[in-house]
C-alpha atoms as a PDB file:
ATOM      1  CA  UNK A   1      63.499 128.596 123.961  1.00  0.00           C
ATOM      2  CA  UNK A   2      60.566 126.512 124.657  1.00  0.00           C
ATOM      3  CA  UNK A   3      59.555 122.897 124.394  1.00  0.00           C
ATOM      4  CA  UNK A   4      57.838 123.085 121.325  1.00  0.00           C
ATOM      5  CA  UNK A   5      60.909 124.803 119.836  1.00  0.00           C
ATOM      6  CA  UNK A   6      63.311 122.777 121.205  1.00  0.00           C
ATOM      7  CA  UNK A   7      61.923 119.602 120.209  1.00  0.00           C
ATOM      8  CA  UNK A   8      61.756 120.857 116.432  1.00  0.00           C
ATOM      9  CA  UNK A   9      64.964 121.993 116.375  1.00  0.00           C
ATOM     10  CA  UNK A  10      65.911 118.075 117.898  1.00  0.00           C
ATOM     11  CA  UNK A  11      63.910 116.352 115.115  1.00  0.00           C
ATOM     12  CA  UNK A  12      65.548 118.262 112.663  1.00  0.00           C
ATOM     13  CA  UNK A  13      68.625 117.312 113.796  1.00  0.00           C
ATOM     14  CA  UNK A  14      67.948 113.823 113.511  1.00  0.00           C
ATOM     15  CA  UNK A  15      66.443 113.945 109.965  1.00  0.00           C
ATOM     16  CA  UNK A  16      69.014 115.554 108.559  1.00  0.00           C
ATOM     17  CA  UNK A  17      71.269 113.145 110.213  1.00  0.00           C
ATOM     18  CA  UNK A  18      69.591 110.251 108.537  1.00  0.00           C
ATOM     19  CA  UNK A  19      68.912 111.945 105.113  1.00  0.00           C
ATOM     20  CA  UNK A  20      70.507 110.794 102.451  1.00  0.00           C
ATOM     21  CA  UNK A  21      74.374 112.140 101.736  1.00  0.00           C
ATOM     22  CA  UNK A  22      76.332 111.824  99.256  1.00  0.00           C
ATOM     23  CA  UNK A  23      79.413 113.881  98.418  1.00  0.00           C
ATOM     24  CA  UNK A  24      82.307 113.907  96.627  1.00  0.00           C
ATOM     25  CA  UNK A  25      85.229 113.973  98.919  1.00  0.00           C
ATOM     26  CA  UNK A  26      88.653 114.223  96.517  1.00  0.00           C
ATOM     27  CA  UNK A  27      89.208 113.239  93.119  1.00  0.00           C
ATOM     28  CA  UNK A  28      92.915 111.382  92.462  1.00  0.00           C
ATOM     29  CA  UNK A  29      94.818 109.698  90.032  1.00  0.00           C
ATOM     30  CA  UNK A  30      96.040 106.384  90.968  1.00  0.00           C
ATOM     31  CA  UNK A  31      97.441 104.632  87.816  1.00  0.00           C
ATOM     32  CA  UNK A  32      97.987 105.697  84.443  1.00  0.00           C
ATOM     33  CA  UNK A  33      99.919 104.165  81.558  1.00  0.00           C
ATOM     34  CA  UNK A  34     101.193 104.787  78.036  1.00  0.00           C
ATOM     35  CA  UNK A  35     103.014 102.712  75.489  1.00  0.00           C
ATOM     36  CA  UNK A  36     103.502 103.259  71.965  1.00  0.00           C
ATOM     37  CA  UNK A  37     105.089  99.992  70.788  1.00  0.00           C
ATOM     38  CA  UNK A  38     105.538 101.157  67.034  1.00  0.00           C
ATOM     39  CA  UNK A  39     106.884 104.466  67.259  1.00  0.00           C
ATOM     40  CA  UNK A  40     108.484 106.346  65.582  1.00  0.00           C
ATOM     41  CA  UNK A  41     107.254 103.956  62.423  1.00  0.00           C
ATOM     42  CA  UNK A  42     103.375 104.294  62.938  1.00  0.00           C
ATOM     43  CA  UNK A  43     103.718 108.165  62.196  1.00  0.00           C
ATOM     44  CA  UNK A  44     104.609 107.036  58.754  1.00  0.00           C
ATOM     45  CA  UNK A  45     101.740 105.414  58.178  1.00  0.00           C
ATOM     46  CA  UNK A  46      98.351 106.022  56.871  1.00  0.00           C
ATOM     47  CA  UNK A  47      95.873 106.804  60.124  1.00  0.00           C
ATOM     48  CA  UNK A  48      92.786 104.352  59.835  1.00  0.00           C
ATOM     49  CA  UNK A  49      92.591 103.745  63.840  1.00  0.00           C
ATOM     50  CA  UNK A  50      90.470 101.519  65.177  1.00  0.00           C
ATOM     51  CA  UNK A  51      89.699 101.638  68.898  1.00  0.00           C
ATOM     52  CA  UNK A  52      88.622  99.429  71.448  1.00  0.00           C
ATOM     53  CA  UNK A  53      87.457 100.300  75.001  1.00  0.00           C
ATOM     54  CA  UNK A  54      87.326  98.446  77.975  1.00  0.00           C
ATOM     55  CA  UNK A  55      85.847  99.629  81.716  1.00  0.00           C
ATOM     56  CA  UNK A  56      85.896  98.332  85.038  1.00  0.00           C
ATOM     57  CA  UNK A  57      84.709 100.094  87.802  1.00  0.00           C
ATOM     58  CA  UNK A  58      85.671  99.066  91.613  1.00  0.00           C
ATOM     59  CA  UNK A  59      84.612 100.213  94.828  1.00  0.00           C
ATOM     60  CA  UNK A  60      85.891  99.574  98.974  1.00  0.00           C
ATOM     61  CA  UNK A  61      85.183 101.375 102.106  1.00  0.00           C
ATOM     62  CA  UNK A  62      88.183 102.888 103.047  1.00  0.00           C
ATOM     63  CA  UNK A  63      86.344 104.200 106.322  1.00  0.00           C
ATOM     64  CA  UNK A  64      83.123 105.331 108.478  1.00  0.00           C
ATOM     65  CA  UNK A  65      81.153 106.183 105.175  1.00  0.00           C
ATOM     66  CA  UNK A  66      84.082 106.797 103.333  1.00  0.00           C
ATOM     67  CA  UNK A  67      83.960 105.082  99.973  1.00  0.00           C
ATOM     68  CA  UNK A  68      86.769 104.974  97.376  1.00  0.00           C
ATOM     69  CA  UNK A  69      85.353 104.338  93.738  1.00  0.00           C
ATOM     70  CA  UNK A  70      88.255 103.429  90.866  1.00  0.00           C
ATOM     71  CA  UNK A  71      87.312 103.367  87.196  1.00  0.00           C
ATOM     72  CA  UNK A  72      89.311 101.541  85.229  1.00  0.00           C
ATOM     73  CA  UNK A  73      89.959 102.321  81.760  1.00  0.00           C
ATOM     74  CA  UNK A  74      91.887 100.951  78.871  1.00  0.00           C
ATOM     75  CA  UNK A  75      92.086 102.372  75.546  1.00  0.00           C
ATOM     76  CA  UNK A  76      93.784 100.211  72.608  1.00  0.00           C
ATOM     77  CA  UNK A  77      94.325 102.016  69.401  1.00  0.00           C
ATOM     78  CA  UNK A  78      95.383  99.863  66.214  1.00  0.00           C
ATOM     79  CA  UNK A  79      96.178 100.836  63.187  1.00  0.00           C
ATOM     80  CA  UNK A  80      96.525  98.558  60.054  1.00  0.00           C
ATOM     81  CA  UNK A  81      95.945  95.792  62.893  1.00  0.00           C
ATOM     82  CA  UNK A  82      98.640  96.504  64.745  1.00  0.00           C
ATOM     83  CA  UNK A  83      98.695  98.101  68.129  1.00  0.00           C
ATOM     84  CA  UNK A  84      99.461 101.706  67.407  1.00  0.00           C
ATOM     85  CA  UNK A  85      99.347 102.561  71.156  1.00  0.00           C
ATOM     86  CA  UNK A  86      97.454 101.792  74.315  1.00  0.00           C
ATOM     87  CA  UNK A  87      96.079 103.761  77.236  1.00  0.00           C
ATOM     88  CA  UNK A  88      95.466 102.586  81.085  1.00  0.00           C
ATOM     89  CA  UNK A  89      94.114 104.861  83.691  1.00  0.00           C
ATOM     90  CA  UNK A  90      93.130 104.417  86.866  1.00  0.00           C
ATOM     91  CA  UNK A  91      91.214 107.123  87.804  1.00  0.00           C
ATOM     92  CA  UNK A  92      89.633 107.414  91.811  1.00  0.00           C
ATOM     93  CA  UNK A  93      86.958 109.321  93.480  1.00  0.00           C
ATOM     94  CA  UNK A  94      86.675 109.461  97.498  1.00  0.00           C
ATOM     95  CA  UNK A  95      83.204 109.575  98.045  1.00  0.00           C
ATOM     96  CA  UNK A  96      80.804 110.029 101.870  1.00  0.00           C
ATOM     97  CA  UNK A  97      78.045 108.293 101.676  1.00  0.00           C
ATOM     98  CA  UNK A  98      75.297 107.797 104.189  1.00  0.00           C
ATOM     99  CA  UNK A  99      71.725 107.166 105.004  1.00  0.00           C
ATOM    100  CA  UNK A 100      71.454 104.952 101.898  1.00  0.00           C
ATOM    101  CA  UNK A 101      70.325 101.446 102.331  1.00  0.00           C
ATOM    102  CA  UNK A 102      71.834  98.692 100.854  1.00  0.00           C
ATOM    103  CA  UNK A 103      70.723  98.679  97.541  1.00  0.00           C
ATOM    104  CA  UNK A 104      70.657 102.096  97.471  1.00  0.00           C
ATOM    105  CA  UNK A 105      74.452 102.612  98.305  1.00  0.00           C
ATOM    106  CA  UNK A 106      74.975  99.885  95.519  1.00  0.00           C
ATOM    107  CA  UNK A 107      73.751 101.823  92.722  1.00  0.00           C
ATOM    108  CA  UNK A 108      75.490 104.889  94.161  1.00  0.00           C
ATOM    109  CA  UNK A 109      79.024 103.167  93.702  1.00  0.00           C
ATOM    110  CA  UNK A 110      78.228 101.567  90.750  1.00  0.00           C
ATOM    111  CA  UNK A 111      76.451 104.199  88.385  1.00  0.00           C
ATOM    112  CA  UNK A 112      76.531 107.910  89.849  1.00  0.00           C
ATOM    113  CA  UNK A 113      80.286 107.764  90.832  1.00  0.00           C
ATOM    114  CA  UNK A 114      81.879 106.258  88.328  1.00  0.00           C
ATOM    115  CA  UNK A 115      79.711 108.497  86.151  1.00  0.00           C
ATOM    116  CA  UNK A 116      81.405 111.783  88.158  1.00  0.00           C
ATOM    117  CA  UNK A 117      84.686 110.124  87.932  1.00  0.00           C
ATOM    118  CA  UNK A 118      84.649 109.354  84.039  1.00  0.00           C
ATOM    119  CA  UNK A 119      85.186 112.985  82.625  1.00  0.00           C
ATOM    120  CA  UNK A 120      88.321 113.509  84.493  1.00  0.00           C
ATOM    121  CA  UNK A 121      89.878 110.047  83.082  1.00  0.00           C
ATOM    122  CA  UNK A 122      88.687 110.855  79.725  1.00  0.00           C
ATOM    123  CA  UNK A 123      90.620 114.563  80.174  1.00  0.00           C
ATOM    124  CA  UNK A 124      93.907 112.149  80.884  1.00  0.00           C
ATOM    125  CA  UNK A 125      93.212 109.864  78.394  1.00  0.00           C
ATOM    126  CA  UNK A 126      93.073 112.726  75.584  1.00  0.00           C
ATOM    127  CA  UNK A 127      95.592 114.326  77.420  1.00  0.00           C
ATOM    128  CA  UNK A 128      98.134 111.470  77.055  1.00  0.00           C
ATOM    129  CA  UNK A 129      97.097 110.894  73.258  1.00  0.00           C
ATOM    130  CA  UNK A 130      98.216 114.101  72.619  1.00  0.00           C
ATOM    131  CA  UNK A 131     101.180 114.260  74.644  1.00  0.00           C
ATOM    132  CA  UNK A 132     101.727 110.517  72.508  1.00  0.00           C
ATOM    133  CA  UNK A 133     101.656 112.888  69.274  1.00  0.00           C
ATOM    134  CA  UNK A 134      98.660 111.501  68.144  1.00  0.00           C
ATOM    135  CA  UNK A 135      94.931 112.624  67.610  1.00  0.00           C
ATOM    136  CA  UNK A 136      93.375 114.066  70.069  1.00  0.00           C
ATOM    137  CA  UNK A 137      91.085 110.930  71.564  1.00  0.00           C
ATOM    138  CA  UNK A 138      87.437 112.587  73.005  1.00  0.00           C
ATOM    139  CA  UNK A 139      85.247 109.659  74.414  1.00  0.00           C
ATOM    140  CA  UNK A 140      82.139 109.894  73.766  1.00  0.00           C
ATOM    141  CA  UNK A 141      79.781 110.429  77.042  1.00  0.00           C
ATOM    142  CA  UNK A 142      78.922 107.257  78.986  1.00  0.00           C
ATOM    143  CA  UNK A 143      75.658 106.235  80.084  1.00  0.00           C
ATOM    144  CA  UNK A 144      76.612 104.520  83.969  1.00  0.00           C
ATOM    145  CA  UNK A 145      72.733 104.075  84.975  1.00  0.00           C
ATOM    146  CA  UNK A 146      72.540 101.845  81.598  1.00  0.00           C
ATOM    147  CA  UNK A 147      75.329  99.871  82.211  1.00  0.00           C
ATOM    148  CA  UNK A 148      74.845  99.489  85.903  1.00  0.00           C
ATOM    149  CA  UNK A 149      70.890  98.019  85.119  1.00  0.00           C
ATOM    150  CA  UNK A 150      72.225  95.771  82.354  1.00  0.00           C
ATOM    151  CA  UNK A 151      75.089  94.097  84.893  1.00  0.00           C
ATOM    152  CA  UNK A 152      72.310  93.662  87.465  1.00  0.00           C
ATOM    153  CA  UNK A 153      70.506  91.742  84.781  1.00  0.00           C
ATOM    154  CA  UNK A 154      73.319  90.097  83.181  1.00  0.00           C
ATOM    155  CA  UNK A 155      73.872  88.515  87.222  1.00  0.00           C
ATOM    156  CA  UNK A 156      70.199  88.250  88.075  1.00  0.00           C
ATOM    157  CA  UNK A 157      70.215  85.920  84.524  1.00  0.00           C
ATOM    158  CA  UNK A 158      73.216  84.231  85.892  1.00  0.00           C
ATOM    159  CA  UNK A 159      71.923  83.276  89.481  1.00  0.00           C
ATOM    160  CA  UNK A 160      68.279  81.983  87.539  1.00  0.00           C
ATOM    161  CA  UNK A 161      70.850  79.334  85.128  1.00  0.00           C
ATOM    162  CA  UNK A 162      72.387  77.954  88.128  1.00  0.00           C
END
């Protein structure tokens, strides 16, 4: 091999090193919860449900560009006002990531990988409200990069009050 070729091949090496990675590592289920506190007496009702939604995401390294992401869900279904059941899941993503600076690595655990995590809690969650014996419970699609730009604004409004 010559020089020339062997000092390619070496700078190669070291881009590809420092480029950008980011891949999913393992997808898990770490906490998921049902209650029904009406049953068996909400199956004689009429079904008029009305459902509320809460998310959390959460994110640690766990080791040398090892990231674990956690989106939190909970899913309250009521029906004539009363809680007809309610839905928790924890749902986790091992992630590598490197060669992303800080801000960079930020948006990475707070948009795209709860965004790659969501469709498998949603499968749970629907899975569970089936298993409950009630509708089948589809969430609509959620937009991460949206919510992830309006809690960077929400804090950025924050730290300009105080």
């Amino acid at each position: 091999m010559s020089e020339n070729t062997e000092a390619a091949t070496a700078a190669t090496s070291n881009e590809e090193a420092a480029a950008p990675q980011l891949a999913l590592q393992r997808i898990f289920l770490k906490d998921i919860s049902f209650e029904s506190p009406r049953s068996p007496m909400v199956f004689q009702e009429e079904w008029k449900p009305e459902i509320g939604l809460e998310l959390n995401t959460k994110s640690r390294q766990v080791g040398e560009a090892l990231y674990e992401v956690v989106l939190e869900i909970t899913v309250t279904v009521k029906n004539a006002s009363e809680t007809a059941f309610l839905i928790q899941v924890q749902q986790g993503g091992l992630f590598n990531i490197s060669g992303l600076d800080e801000r960079q690595l930020h948006h990475a655990l707070g948009a795209f990988c709860p965004g790659t995590i969501f469709p498998y809690a949603r499968e749970n969650i629907d899975a569970l409200c089936v298993k409950g014996s009630f509708p089948a419970l589809m969430l609509a699609p959620i937009n991460f990069d949206a919510l992830y730009l309006e809690s960077l604004q929400n804090q950025q409004a924050q730290a300009t009050e105080q």
